[in-house]
C-alpha atoms as a PDB file:
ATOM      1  CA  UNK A   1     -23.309 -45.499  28.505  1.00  0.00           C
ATOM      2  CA  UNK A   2     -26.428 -44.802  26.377  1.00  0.00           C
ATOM      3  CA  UNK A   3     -26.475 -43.770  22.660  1.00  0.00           C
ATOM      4  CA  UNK A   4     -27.112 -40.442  23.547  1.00  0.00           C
ATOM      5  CA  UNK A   5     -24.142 -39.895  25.613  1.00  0.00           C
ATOM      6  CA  UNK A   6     -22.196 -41.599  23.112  1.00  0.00           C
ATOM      7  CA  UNK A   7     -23.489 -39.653  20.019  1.00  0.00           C
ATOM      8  CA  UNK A   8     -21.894 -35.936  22.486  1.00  0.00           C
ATOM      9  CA  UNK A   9     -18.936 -37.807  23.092  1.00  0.00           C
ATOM     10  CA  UNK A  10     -18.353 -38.404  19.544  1.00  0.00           C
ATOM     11  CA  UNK A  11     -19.447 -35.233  18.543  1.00  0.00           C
ATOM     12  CA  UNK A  12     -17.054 -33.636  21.486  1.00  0.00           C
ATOM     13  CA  UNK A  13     -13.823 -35.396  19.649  1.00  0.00           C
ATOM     14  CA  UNK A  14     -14.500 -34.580  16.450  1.00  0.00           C
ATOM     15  CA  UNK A  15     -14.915 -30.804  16.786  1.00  0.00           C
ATOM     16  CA  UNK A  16     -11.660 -30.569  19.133  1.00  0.00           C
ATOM     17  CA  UNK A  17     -10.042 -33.114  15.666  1.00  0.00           C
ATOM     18  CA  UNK A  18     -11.510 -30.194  13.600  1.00  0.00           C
ATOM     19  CA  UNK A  19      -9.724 -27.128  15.580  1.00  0.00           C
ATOM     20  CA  UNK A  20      -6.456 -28.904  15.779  1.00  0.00           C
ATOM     21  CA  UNK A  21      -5.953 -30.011  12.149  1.00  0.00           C
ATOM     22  CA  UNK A  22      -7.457 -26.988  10.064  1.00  0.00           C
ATOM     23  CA  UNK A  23      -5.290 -24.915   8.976  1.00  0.00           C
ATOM     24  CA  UNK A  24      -4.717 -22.104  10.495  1.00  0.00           C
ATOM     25  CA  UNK A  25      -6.288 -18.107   9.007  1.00  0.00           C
ATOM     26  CA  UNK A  26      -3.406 -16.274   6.742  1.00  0.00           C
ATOM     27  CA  UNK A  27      -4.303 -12.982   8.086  1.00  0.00           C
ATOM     28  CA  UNK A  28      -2.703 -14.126  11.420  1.00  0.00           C
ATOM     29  CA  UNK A  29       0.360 -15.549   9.403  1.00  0.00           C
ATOM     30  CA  UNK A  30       0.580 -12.411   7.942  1.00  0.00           C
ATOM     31  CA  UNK A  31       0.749 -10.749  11.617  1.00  0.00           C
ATOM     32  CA  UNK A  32       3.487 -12.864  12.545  1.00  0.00           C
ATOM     33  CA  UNK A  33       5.820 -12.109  10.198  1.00  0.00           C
ATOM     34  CA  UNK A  34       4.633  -8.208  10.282  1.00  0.00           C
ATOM     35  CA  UNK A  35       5.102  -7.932  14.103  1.00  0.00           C
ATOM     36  CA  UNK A  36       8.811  -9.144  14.255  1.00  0.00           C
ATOM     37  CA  UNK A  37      10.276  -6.059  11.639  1.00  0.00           C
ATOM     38  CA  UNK A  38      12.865  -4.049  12.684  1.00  0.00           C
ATOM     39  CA  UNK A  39      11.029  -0.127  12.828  1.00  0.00           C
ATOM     40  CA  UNK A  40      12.336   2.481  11.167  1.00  0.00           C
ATOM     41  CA  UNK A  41      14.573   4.644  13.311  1.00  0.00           C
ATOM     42  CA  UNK A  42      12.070   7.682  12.451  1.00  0.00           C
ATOM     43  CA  UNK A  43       9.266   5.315  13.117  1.00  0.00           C
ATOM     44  CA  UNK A  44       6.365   7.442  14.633  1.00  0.00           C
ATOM     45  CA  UNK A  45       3.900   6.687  17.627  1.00  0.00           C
ATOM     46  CA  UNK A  46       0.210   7.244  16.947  1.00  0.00           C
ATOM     47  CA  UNK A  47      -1.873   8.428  19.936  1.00  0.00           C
ATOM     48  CA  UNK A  48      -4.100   5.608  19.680  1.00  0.00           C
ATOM     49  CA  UNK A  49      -4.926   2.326  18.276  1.00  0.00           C
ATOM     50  CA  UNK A  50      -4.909   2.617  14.382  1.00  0.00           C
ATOM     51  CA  UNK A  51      -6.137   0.118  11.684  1.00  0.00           C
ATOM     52  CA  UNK A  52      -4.686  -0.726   8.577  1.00  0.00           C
ATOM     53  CA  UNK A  53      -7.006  -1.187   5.598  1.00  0.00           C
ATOM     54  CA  UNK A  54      -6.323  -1.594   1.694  1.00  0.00           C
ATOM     55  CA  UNK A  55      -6.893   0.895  -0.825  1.00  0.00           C
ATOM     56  CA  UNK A  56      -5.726   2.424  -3.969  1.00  0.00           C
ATOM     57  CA  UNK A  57      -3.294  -0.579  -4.178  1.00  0.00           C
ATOM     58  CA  UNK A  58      -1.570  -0.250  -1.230  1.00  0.00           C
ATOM     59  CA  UNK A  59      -2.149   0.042   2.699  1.00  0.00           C
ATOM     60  CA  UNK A  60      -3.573   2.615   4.631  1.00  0.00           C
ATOM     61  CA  UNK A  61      -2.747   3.206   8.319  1.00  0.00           C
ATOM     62  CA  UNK A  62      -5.996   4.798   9.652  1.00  0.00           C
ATOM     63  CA  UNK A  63      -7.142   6.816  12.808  1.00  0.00           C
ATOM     64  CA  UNK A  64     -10.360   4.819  13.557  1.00  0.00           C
ATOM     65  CA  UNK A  65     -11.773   8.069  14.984  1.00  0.00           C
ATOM     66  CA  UNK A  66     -11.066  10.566  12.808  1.00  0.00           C
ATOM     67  CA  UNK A  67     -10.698   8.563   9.619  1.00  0.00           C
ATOM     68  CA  UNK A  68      -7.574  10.419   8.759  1.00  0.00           C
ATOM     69  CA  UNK A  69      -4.366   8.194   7.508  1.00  0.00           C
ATOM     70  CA  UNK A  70      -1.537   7.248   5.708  1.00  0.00           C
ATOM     71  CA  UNK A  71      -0.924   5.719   2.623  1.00  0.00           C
ATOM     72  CA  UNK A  72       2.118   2.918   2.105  1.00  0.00           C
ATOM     73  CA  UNK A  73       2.688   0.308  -0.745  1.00  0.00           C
ATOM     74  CA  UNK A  74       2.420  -2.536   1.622  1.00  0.00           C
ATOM     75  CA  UNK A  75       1.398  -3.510   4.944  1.00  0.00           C
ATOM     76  CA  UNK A  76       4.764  -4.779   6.051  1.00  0.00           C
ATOM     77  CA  UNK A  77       6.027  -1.124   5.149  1.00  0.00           C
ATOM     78  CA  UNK A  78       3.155   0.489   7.110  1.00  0.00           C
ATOM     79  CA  UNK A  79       4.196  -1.550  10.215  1.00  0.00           C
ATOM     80  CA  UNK A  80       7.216  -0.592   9.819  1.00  0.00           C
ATOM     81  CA  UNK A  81       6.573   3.274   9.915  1.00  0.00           C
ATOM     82  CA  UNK A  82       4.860   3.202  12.903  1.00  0.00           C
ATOM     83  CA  UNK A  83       5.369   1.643  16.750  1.00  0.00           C
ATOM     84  CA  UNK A  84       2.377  -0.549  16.717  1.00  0.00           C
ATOM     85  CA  UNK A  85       2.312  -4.406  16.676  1.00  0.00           C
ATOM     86  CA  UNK A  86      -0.602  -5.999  15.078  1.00  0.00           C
ATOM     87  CA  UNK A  87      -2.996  -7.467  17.220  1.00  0.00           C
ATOM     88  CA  UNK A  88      -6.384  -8.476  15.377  1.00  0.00           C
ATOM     89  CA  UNK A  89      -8.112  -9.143  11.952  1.00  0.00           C
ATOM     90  CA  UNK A  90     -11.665  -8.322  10.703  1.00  0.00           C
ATOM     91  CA  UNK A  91     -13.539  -7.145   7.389  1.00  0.00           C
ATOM     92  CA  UNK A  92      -9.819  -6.859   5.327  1.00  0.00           C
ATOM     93  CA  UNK A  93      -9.110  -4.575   8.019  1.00  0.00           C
ATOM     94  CA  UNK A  94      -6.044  -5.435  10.613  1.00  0.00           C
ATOM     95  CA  UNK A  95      -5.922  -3.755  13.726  1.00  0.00           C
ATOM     96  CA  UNK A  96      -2.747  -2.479  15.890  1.00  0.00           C
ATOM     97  CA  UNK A  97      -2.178  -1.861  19.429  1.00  0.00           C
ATOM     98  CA  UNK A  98       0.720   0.925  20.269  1.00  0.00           C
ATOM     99  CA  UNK A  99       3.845  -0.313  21.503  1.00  0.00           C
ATOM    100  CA  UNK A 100       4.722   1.263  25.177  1.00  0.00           C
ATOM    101  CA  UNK A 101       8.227   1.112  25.576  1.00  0.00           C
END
């Protein structure tokens, strides 16, 4: 084996050492204790795919079309007034995917 093939080998195991021991994002932490909540029994069904994004100290669940949304004091309440599970994370923004019963 020649030092170059050596030097992609190494570099091979330590990347896959860096992916399995670093710790893992707390936005998807986050989503996994959001996504297991019990809904509320009046929880409602958006049309679409909605975000949730932060403002005025709380969480707003947000039409990604239109803009147009709803204010809650936290994002575990949010998910909990609406049928959506939480499915992605990006700019302080989490995104939710409808749940089809």
């Amino acid at each position: 084996m020649g030092i170059a093939a050596y030097n992609r080998g190494s570099r091979a195991i330590a990347e896959q050492i860096r992916r399995e021991y670093s710790p893992r994002p707390i936005e998807f932490e986050i989503m996994d204790r959001a996504n297991p909540l019990p809904k509320y029994p009046d929880a409602g069904t958006p049309f679409t795919n909605i975000d949730f994004a932060f403002s005025h100290g709380g969480c707003w669940a947000v039409c990604p079309k239109t803009g147009f949304g709803y204010w809650y004091p936290t994002l575990f309440e949010a998910v909990r007034r609406w049928n959506v599970r939480l499915i992605g994370y990006t700019n302080g923004t989490y995104h939710a995917e409808v749940i089809t019963k």
